[in-house]
Protein backbone atom coordinates (compact mmCIF):
# COMPACT_ATOMS: atom_id res chain seq x y z
CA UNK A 1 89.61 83.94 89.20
CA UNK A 2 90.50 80.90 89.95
CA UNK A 3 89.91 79.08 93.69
CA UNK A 4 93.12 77.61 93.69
CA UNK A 5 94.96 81.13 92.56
CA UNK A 6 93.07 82.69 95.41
CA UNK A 7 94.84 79.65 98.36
CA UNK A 8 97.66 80.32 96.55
CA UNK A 9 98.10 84.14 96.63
CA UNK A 10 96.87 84.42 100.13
CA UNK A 11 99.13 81.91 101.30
CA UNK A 12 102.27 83.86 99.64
CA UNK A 13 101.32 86.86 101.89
CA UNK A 14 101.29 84.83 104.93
CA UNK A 15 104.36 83.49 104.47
CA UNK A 16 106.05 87.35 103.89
CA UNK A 17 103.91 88.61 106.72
CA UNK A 18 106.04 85.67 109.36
CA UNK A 19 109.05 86.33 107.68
CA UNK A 20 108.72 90.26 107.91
CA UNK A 21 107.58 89.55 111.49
CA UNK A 22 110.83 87.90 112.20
CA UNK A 23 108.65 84.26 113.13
CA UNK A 24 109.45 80.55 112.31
CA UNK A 25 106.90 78.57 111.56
CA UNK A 26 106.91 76.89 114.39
CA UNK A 27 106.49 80.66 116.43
CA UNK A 28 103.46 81.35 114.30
CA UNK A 29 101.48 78.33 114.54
CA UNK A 30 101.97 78.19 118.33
CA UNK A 31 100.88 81.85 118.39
CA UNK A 32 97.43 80.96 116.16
CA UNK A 33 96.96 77.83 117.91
CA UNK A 34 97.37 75.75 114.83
CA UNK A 35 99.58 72.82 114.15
CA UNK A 36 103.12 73.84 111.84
CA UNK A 37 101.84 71.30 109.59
CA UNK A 38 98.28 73.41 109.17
CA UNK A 39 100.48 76.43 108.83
CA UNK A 40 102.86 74.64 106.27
CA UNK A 41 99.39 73.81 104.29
CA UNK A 42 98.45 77.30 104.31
CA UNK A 43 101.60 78.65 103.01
CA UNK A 44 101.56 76.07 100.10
CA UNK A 45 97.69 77.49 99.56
CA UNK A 46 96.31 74.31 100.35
CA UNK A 47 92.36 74.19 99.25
CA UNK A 48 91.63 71.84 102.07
CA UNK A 49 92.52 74.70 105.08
CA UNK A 50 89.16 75.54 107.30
CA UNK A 51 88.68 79.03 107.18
CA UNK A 52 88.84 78.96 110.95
CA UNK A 53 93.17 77.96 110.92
CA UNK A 54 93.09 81.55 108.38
CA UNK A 55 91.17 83.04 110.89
CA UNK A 56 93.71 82.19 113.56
CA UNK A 57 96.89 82.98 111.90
CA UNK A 58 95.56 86.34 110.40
CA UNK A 59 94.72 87.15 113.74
CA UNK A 60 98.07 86.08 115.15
CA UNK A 61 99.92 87.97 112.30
CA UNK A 62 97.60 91.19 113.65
CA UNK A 63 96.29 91.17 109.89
CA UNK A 64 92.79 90.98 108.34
CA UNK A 65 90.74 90.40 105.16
CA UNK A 66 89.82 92.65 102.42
CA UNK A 67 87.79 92.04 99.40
CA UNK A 68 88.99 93.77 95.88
CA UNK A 69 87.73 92.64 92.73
CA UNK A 70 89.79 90.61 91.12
CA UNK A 71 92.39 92.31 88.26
CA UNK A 72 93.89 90.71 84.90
CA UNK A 73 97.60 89.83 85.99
CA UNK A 74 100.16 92.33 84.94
CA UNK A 75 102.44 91.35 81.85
CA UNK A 76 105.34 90.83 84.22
CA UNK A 77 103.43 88.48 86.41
CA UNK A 78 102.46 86.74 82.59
CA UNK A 79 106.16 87.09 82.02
CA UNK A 80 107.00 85.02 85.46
CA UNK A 81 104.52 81.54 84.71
CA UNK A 82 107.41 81.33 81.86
CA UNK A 83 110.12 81.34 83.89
CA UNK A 84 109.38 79.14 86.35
């Protein structure tokens, strides 16, 4: 799988974790002790991100990490490169 699917995916499920949390971005990133901007870059699934700013926001979110191999995408996730 790709790097750059990885930023990308993880960065999706931040941004649903704040929002199902009931945070603005601004909340979060104060609560992580990042900058909104480092936040913002983390949403987007920036490559650049250190993995200490994940640390922090997973951490302020009250989340962690876990590995699973990697799976072939489903044909409706297929389905939804098209219709974007």
């Amino acid at each position: 799988m790709n790097f750059s699917v990885l930023t990308h995916k993880i960065g999706s499920q931040v941004r649903s974790m704040r929002l199902n949390r009931g945070y603005k971005q601004a909340e979060l990133a104060r609560l992580a002790g990042v900058t909104r901007q480092k936040l913002i870059e983390i949403e987007q699934g920036s490559p650049s991100v250190s993995m200490s700013a994940y640390a922090r926001v997973f951490a302020a979110l009250g989340s962690e990490v876990k590995l699973v191999p990697a799976s072939l995408p489903t044909l409706d996730e297929v389905d939804d490169l098209f219709n974007e």
